[in-house]
C-alpha atoms as a PDB file:
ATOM      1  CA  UNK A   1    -110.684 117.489  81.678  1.00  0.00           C
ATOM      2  CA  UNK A   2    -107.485 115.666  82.754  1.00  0.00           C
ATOM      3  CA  UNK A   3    -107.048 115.588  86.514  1.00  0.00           C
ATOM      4  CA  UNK A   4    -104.038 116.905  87.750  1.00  0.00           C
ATOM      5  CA  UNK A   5    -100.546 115.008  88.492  1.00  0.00           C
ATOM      6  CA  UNK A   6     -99.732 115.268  91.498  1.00  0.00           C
ATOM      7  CA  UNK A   7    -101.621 113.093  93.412  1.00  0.00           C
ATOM      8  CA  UNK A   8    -100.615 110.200  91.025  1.00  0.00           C
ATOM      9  CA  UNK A   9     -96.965 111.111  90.549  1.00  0.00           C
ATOM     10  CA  UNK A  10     -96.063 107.475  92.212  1.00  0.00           C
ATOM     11  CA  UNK A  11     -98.308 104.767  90.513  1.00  0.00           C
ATOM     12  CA  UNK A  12     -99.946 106.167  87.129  1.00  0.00           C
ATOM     13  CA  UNK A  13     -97.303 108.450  86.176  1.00  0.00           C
ATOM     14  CA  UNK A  14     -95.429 105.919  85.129  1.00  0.00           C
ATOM     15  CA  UNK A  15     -97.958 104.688  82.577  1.00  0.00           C
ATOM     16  CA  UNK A  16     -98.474 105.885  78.781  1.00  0.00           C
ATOM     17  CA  UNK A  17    -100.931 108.828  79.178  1.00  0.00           C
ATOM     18  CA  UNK A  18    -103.414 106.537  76.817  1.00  0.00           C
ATOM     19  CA  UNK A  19    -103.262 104.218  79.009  1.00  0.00           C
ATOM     20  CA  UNK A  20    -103.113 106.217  82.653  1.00  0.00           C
ATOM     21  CA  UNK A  21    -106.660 108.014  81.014  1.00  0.00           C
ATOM     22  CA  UNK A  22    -108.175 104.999  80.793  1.00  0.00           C
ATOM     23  CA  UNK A  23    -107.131 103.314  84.464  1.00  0.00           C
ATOM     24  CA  UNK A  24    -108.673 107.008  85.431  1.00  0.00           C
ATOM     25  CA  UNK A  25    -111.810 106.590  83.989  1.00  0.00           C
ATOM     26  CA  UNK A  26    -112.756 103.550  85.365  1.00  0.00           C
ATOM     27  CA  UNK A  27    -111.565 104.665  89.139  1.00  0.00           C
ATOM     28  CA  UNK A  28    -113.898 106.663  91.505  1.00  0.00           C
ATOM     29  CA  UNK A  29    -113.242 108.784  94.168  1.00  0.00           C
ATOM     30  CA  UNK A  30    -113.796 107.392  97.563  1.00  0.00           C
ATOM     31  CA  UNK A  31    -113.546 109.345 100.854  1.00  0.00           C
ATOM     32  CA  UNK A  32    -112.612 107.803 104.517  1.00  0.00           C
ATOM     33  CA  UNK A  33    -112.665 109.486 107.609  1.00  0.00           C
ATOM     34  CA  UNK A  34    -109.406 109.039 110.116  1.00  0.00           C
ATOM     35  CA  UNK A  35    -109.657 105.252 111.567  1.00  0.00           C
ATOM     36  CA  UNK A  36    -112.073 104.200 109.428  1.00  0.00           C
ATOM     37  CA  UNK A  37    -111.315 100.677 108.263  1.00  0.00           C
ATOM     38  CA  UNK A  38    -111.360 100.151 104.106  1.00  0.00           C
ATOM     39  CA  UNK A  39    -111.083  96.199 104.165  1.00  0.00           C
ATOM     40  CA  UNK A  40    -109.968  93.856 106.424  1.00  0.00           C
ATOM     41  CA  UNK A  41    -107.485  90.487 105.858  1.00  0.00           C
ATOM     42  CA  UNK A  42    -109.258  87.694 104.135  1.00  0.00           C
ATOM     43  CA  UNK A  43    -112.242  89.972 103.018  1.00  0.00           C
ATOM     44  CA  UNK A  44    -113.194  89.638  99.065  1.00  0.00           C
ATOM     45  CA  UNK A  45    -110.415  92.222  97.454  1.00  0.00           C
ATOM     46  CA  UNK A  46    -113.031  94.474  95.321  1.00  0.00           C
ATOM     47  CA  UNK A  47    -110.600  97.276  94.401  1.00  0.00           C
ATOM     48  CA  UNK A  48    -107.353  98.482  93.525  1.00  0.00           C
ATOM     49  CA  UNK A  49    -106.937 101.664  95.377  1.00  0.00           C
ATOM     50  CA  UNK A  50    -104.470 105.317  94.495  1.00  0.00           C
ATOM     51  CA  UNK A  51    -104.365 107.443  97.609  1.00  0.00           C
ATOM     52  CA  UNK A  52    -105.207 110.770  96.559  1.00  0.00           C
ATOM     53  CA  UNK A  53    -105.344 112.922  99.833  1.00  0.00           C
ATOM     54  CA  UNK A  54    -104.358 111.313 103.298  1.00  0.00           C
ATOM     55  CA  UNK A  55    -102.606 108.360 104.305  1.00  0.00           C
ATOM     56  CA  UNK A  56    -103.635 104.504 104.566  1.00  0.00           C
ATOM     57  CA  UNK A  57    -102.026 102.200 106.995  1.00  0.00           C
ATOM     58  CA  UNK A  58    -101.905  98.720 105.354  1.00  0.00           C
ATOM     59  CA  UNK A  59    -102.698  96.148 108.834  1.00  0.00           C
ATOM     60  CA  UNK A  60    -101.368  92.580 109.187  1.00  0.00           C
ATOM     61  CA  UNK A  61    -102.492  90.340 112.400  1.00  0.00           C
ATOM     62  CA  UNK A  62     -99.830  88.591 113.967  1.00  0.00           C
ATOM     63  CA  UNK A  63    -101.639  86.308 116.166  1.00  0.00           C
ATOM     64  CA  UNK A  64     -98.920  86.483 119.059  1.00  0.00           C
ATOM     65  CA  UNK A  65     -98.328  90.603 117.989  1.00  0.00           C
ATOM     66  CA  UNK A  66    -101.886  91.576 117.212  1.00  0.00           C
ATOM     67  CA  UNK A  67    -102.517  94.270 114.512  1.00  0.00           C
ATOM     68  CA  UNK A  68     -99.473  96.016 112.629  1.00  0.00           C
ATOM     69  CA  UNK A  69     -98.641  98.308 110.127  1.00  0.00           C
ATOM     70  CA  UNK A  70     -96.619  96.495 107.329  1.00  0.00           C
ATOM     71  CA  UNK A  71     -96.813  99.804 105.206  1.00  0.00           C
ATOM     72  CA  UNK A  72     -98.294 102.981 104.796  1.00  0.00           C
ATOM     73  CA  UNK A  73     -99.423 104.406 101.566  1.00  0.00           C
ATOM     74  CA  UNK A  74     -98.783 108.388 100.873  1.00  0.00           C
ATOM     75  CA  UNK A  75    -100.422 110.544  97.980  1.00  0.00           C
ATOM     76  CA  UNK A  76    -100.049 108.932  94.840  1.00  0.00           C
ATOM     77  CA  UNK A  77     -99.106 105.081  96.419  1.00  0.00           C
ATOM     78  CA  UNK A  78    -101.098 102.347  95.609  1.00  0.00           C
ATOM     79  CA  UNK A  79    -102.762  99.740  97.770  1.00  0.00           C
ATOM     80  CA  UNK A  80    -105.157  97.046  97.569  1.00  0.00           C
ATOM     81  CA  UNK A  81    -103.734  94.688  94.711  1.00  0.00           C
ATOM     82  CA  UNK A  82    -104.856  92.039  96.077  1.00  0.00           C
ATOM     83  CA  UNK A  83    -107.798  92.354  93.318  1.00  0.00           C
ATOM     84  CA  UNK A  84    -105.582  91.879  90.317  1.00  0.00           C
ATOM     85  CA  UNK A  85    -104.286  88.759  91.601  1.00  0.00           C
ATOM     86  CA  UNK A  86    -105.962  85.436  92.238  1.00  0.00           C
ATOM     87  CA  UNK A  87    -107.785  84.174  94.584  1.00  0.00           C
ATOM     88  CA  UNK A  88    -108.811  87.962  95.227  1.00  0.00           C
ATOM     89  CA  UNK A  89    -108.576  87.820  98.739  1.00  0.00           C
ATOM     90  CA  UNK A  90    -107.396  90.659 100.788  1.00  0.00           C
ATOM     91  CA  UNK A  91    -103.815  89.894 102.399  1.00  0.00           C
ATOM     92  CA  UNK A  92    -104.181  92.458 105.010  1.00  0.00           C
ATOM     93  CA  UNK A  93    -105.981  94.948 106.537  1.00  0.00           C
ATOM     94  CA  UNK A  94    -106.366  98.722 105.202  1.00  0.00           C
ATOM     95  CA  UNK A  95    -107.314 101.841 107.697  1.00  0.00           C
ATOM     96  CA  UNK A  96    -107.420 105.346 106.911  1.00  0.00           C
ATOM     97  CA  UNK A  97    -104.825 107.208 109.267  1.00  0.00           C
ATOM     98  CA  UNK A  98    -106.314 110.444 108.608  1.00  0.00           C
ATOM     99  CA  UNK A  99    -109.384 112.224 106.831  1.00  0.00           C
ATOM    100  CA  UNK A 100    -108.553 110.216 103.155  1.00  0.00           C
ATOM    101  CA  UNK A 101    -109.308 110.562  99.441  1.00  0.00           C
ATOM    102  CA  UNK A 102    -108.738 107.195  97.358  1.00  0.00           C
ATOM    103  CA  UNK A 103    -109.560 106.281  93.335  1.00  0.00           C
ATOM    104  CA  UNK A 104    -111.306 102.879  94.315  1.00  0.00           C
ATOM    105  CA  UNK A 105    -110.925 100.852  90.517  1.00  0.00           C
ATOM    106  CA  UNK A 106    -112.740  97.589  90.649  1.00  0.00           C
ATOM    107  CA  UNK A 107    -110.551  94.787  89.910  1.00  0.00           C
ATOM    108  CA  UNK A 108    -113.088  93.388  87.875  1.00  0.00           C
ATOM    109  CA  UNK A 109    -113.112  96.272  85.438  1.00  0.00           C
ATOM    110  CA  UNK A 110    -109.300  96.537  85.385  1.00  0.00           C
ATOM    111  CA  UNK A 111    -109.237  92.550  84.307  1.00  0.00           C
ATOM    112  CA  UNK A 112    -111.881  93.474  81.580  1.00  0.00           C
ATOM    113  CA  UNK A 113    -109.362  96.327  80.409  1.00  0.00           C
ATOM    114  CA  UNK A 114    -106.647  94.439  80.720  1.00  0.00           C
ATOM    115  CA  UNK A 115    -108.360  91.483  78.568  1.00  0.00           C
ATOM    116  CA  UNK A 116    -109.558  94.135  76.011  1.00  0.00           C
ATOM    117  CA  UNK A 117    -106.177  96.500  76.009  1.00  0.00           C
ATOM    118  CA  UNK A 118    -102.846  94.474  75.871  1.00  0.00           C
ATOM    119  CA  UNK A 119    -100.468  97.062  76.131  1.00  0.00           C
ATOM    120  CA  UNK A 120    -102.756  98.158  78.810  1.00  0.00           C
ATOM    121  CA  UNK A 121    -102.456  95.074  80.578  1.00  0.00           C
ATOM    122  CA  UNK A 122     -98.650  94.847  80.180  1.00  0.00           C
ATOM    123  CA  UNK A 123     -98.507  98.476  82.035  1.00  0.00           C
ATOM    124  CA  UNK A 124    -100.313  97.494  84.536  1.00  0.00           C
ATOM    125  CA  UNK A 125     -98.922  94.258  85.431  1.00  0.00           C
ATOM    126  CA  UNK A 126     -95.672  95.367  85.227  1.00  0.00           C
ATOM    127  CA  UNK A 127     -96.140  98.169  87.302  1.00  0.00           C
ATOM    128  CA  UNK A 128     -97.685  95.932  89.415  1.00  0.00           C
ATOM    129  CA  UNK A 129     -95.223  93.128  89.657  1.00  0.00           C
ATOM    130  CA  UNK A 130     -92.457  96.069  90.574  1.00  0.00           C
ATOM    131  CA  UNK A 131     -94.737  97.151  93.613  1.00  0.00           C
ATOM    132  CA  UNK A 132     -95.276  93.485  94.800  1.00  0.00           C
ATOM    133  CA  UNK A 133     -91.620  93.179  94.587  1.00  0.00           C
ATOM    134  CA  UNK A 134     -90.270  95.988  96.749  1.00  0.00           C
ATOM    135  CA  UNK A 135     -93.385  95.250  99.175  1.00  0.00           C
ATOM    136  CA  UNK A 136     -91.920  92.301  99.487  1.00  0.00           C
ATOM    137  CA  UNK A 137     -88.142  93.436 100.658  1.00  0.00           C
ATOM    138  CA  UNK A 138     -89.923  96.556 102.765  1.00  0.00           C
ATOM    139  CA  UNK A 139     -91.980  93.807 104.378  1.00  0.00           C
ATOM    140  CA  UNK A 140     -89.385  91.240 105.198  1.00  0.00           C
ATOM    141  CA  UNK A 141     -87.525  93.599 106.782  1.00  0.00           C
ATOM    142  CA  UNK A 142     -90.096  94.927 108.885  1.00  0.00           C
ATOM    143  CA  UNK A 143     -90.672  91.601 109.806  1.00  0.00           C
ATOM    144  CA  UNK A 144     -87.469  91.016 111.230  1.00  0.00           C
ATOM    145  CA  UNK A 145     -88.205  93.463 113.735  1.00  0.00           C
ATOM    146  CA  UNK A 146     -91.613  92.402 114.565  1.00  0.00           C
ATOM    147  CA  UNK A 147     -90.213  89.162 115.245  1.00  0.00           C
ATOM    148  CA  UNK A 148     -86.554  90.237 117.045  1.00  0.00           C
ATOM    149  CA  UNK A 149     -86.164  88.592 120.410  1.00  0.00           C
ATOM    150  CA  UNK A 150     -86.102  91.450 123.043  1.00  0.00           C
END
């Protein structure tokens, strides 16, 4: 039975519904309690994660700053890419805000789809490259405040 959209209207709506059924049915569903940390910066990156319920605050350390929320990722938002992308090492930090529901898809697996599926693999990485990109901007910009002389 297909799951319903809403949780996913950010991230997998945008793919093919071939290809959104098969990112689904490699994912699992992971629950977090409130301040319960997923991964931290420079950990192995295991997963590619779709909130599904709740909200993750994605953690950088500043070592003059200490910990800080760079971005946090609603219902349907994605987090965790960091797998897809070599070396595989987390960039940051990930904590559950609040009681939270995630699809957890091993990176590993998505590479083996990706490798197997090419139109697949063009979804995702172009989905992915768009996410990067406007991370990027939100980031750098959040940064400037961070890092504004008082």
């Amino acid at each position: 039975m297909a799951e319903p959209i809403s949780w996913y209207s950010s991230f997998l709506a945008n793919f093919s519904p071939r290809v959104r059924e098969k990112i689904l049915a490699v994912g699992d569903t992971v629950a977090y309690k409130a301040a319960t940390d997923i991964f931290h910066e420079g950990d192995p990156s295991l997963c590619l994660y779709v909130v599904k319920s709740g909200h993750v605050a994605v953690e950088v350390h500043f070592p003059s700053r200490g910990r800080r929320t760079i971005f946090t990722a609603s219902p349907g938002e994605l987090f965790g890419w960091s797998a897809l992308v070599e070396p595989r090492i987390e960039t940051a930090s990930a904590r559950a805000v609040e009681d939270t529901e995630v699809l957890a898809i091993r990176g590993g697996v998505l590479m083996d789809l990706c490798r197997e599926d090419t139109q697949l693999g063009f979804e995702l990485y172009r989905a992915l490259a768009e996410i990067i990109s406007a991370r990027l901007i939100a980031t750098r910009l959040q940064l400037l405040d961070v890092f504004a002389v008082s």
